[in-house]
C-alpha atoms as a PDB file:
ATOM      1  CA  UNK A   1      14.844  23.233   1.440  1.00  0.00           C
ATOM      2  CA  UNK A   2      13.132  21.303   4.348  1.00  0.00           C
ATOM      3  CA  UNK A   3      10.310  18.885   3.068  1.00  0.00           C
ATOM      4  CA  UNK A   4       7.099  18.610   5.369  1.00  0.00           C
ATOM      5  CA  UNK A   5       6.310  14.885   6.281  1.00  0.00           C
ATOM      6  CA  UNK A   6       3.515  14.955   3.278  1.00  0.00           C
ATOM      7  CA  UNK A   7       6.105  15.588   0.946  1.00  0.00           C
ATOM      8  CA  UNK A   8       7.803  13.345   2.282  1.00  0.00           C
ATOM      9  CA  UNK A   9       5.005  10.962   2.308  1.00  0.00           C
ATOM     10  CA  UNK A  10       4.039  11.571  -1.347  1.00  0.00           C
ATOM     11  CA  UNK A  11       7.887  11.347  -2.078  1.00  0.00           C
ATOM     12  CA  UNK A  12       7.807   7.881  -0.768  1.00  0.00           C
ATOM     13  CA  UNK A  13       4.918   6.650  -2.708  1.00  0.00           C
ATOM     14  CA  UNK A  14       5.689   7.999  -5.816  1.00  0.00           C
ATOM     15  CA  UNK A  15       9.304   6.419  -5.794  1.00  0.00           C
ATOM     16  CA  UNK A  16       8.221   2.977  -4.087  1.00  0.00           C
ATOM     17  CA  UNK A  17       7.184  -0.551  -6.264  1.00  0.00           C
ATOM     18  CA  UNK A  18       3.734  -0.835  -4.737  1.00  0.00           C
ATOM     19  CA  UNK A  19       2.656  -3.450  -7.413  1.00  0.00           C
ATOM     20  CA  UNK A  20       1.689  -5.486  -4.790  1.00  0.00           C
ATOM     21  CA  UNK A  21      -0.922  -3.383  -3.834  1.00  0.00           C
ATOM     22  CA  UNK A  22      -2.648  -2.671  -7.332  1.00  0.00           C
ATOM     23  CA  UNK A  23      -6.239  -2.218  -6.643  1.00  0.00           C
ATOM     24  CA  UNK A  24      -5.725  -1.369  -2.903  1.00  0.00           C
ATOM     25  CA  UNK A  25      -5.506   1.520  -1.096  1.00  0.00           C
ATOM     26  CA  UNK A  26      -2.308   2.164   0.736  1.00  0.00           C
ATOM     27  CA  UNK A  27      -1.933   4.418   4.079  1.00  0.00           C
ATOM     28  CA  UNK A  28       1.490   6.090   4.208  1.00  0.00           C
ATOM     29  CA  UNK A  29       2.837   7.120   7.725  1.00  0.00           C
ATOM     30  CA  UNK A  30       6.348   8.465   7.910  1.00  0.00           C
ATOM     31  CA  UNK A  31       7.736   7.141   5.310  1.00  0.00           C
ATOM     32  CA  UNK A  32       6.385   3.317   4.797  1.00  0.00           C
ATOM     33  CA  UNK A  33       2.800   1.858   3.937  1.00  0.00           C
ATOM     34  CA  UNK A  34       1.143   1.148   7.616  1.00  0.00           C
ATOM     35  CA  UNK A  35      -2.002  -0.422   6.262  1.00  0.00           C
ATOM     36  CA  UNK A  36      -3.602  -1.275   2.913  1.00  0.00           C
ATOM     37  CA  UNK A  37      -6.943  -2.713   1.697  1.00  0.00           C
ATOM     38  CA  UNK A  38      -9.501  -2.857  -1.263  1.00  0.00           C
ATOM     39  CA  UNK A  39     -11.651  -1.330   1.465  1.00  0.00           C
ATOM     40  CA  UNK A  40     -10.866   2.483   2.513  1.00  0.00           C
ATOM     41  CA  UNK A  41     -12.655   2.730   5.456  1.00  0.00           C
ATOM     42  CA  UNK A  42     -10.568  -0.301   6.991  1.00  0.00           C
ATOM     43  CA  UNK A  43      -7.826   0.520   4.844  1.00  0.00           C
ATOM     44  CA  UNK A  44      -8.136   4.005   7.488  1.00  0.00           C
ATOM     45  CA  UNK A  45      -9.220   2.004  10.733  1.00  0.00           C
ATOM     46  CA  UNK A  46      -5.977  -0.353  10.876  1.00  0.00           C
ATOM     47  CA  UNK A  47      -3.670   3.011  10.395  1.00  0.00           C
ATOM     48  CA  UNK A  48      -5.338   4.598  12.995  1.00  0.00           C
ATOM     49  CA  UNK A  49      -5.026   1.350  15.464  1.00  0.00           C
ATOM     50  CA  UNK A  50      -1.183   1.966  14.828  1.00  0.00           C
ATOM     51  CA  UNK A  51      -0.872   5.426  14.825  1.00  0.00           C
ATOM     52  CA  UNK A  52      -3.642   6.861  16.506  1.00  0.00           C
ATOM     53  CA  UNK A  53      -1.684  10.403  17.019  1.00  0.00           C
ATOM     54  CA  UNK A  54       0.102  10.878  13.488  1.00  0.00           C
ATOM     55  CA  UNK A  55      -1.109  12.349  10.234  1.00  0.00           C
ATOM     56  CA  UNK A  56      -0.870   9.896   6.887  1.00  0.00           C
ATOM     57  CA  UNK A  57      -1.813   9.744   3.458  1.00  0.00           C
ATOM     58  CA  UNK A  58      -4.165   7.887   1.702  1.00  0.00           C
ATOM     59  CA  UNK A  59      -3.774   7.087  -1.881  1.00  0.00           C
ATOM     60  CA  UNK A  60      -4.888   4.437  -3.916  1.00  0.00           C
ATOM     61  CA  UNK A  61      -3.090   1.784  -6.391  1.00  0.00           C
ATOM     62  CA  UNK A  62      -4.865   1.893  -9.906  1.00  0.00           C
ATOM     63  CA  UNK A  63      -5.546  -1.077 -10.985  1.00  0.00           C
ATOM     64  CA  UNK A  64      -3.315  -2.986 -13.086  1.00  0.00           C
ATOM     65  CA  UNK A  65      -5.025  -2.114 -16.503  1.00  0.00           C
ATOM     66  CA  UNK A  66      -3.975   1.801 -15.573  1.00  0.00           C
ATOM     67  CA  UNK A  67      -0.821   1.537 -14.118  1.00  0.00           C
ATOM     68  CA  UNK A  68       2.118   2.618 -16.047  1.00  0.00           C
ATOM     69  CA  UNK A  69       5.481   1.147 -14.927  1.00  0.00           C
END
């Protein structure tokens, strides 16, 4: 079965340590996290500055009260 780069992309962050980033939203581009802030919209921006021609995913970090390790 071939995976499509979200799956892939939701494959990464599901299986990655992103405690770092609890509270933050993180913007996944082939494979690694390309930009993350407590902010969306710049959160967005920045990914875009990078990769101005490739589809991501945005998903966000709960914060450390919700986040089961």
């Amino acid at each position: 079965m071939v995976q499509t780069l979200t799956e892939k992309n939701y494959e990464f962050f599901l299986s990655t340590d992103v405690r770092e980033f609890i509270g933050e939203w993180v913007i996944i581009c082939e494979g690694k996290i390309v930009a993350h802030n407590k902010d969306v919209k710049q959160a967005v921006r920045e990914a875009i500055a990078k990769y101005p021609n490739k589809k991501f995913m945005v998903a966000r970090v709960p914060d450390k009260e919700t986040m089961i390790f």
